[in-house]
Every structure is written in structure tokens, then in C-alpha cells.
Protein backbone atom coordinates (compact mmCIF):
# COMPACT_ATOMS: atom_id res chain seq x y z
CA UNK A 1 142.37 156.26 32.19
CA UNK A 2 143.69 153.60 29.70
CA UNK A 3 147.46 152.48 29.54
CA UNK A 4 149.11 151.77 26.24
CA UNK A 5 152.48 150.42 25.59
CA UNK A 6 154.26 151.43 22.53
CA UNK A 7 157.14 149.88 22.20
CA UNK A 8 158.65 152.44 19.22
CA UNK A 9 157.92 155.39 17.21
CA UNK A 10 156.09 153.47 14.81
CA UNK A 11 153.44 152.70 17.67
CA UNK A 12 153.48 155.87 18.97
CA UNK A 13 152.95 157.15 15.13
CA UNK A 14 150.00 154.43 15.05
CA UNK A 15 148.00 155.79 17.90
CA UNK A 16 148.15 159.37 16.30
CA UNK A 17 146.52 157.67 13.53
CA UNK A 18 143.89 155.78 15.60
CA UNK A 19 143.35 159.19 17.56
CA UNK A 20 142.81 160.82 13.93
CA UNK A 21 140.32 158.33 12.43
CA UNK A 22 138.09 158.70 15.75
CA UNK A 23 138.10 161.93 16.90
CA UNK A 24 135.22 163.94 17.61
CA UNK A 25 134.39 166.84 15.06
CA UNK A 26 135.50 169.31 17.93
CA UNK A 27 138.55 168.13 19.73
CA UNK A 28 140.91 169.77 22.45
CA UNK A 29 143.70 167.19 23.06
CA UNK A 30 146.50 168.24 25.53
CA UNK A 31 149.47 166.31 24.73
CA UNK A 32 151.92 166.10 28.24
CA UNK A 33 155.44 164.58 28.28
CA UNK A 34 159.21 165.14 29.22
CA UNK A 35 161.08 166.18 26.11
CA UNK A 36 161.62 163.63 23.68
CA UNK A 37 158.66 161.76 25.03
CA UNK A 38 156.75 161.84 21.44
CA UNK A 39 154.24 164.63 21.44
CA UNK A 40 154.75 166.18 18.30
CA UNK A 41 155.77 162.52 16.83
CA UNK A 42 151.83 161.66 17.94
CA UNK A 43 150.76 165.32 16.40
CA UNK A 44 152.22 165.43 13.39
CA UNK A 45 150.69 161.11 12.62
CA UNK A 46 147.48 162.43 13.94
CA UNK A 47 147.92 165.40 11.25
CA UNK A 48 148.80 163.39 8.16
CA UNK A 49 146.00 161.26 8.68
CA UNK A 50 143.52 163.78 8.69
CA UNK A 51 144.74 164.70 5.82
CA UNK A 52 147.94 167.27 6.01
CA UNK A 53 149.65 167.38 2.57
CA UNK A 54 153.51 169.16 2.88
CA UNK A 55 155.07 169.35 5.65
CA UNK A 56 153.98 169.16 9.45
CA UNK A 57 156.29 171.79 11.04
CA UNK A 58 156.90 171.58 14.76
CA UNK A 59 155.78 174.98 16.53
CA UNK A 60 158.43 175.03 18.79
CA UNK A 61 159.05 178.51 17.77
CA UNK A 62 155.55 179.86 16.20
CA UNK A 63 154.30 178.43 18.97
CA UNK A 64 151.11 177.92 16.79
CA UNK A 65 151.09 176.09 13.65
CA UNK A 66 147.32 175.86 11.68
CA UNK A 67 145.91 173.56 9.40
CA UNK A 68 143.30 172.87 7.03
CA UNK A 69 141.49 169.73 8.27
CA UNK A 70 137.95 168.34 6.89
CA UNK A 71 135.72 170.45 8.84
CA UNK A 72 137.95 173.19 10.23
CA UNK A 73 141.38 173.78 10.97
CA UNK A 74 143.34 172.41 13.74
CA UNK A 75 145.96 174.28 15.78
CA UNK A 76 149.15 172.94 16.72
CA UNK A 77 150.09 174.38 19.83
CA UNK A 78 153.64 173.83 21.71
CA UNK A 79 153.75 176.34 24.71
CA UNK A 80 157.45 175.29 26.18
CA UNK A 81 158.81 178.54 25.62
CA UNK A 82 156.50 180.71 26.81
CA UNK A 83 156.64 182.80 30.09
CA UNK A 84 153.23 182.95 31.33
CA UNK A 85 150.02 182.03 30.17
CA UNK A 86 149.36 185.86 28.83
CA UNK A 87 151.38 185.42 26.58
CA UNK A 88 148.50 183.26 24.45
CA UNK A 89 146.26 186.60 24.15
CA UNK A 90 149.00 187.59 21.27
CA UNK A 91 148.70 184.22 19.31
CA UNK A 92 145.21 185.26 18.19
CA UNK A 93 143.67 182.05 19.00
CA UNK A 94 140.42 183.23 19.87
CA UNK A 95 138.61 182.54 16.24
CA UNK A 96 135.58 179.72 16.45
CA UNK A 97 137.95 178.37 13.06
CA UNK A 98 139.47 175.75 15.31
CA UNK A 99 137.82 172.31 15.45
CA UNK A 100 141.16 170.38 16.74
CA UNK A 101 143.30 171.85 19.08
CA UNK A 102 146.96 169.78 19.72
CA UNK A 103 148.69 171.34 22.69
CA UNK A 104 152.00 170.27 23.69
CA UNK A 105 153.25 171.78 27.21
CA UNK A 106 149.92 172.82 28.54
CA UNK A 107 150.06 173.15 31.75
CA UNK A 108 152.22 177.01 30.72
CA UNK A 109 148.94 178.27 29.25
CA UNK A 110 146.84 177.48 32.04
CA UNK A 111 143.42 178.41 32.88
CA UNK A 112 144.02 180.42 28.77
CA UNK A 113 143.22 177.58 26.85
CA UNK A 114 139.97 175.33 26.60
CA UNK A 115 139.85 172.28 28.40
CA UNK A 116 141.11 169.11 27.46
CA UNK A 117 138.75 166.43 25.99
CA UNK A 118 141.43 164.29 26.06
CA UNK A 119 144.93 164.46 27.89
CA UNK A 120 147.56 162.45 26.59
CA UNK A 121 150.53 161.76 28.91
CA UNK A 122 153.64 160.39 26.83
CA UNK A 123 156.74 158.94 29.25
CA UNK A 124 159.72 157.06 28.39
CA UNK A 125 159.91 153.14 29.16
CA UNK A 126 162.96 151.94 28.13
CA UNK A 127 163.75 151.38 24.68
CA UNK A 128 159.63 152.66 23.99
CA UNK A 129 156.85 155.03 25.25
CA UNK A 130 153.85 154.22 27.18
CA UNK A 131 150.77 156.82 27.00
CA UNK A 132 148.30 157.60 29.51
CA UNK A 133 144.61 158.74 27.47
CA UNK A 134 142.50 160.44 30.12
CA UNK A 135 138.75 161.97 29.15
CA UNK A 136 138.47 165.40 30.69
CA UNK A 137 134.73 165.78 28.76
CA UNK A 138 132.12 163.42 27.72
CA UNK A 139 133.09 163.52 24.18
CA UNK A 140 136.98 162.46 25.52
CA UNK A 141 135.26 159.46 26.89
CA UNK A 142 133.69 158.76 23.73
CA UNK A 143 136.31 159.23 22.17
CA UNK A 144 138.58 156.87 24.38
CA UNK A 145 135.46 154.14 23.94
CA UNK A 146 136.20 154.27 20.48
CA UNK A 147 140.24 154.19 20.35
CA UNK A 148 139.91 151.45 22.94
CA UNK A 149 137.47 149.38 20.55
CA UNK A 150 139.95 149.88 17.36
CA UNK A 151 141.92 147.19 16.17
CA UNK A 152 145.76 147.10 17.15
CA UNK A 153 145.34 149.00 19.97
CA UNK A 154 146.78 146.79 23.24
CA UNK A 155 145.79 148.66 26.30
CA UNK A 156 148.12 147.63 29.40
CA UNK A 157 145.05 148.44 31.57
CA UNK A 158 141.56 150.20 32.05
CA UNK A 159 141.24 152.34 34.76
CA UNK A 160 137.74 153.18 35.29
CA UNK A 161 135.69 155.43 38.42
């Protein structure tokens, strides 16, 4: 798992970007945090720079939001209001279409959704964030390789098997 501080919005905003310029061609990124702990902040930077023109609306209540990205589309998930994880089989998100999924509040759709190539756990520290980047699949820890090589990036720490 590697640690990052970011000490605002703007850094949480930069590691959406770094996320964006080396993800894999198929992604499935859980994004985990308290309220207010900058999910969709991270989404919606990740978004833009993949390209995104107009505006990045939070699914809070579509629950889904799609998006044309080079390659695909990627689907903007936020799952906090849902009951159970049945609920996803009405969302109609079972199309091959997707080549990013961002879910915030997995852990409500449950065994229903693919799993993660990369979690990303956001928690409030003070005035800033820190984020947790774990690889759930080989391509998450290729990915993380790469984010972790990327200038700007200041990991707090490494943890490795």
C-alpha cells in the first residue's frame, strides 16, 4: 500500500490527474472515504484529465454518471444511497462499454460490482487528506509502480508484502 499526504484540494485534485495520465486501458478504481473526504474531488480531476469537456456532475443521485473517455467510457459510480447491493441490477451496468469504472461507497454494492484494481482510501488529516492506494489486481500494481515513479508525487511510505 503507498501513503500520500495531500495537504489540500489542490493535491488531492493532482493525484486524480496523476491517476488519469497512468491508468491502465481497463480500470476499476474503488474510491473509500468518510463524507467530505475527497472522492468525487479525486473523480471528477481524474475525469477532466482524460479529457471530460462540460461539466463533471456528482452521481449522488443518478447514482451513475457516464462518460466518453479515449477508448471507452468510464462510469462514475456513488452507491451511498442505495439499500442493498440489488439495487445495481437496475443501473444497467452490465455493457462491456466501460473501460474505467470510479466507485465511490463501494462496499454497498458488494460482491455486484467488479473488483477493484485499485482502492483508494481518502481520510481527513487536519487541515488536508491523506490517501491510501492499494492494488487489488496485477494491473493496480502496475499501475501504483507507475503513480509512485511520477514526478510530484511524495509518498509518506511504501508498504510492501
Amino acid at each position: 500500500m503507498m501513503r500520500i499526504a495531500l495537504a489540500d484540494s489542490e493535491a488531492t485534485e493532482q493525484l486524480g490527474r496523476l491517476l488519469a495520465a497512468s491508468r491502465p486501458a481497463q480500470a476499476v478504481v474503488h474510491l473509500q472515504g468518510d463524507l467530505g473526504a475527497g472522492k468525487s474531488t479525486l473523480a471528477r480531476a481524474l475525469l477532466r484529465e482524460l479529457g471530460v469537456q462540460g461539466p463533471i456532475r456528482s452521481p449522488t443521485y443518478t447514482l451513475v454518471e457516464r462518460y466518453p473517455v479515449p477508448g471507452g467510457e468510464a462510469w462514475h459510480l456513488d452507491l451511498y444511497r442505495i439499500g442493498d447491493a440489488g439495487e445495481l441490477d437496475f443501473l444497467g451496468l452490465d455493457g462491456d462499454e466501460a473501460t474505467l469504472w470510479l466507485v465511490e461507497w463501494p462496499e454497498r454494492g458488494a460482491a455486484a460490482l467488479p473488483a477493484p484494481d485499485l482502492r483508494v482510501r481518502l481520510a481527513q488529516d487536519g487541515p488536508g487528506r491523506q490517501a491510501g492506494l492499494e492494488a487489488g489486481t496485477p494491473a493496480g500494481e502496475d499501475w501504483l509502480v507507475a503513480v509512485g515513479g511520477m514526478a510530484g508525487l511524495r509518498p509518506v511510505s511504501l508498504d510492501r508484502p
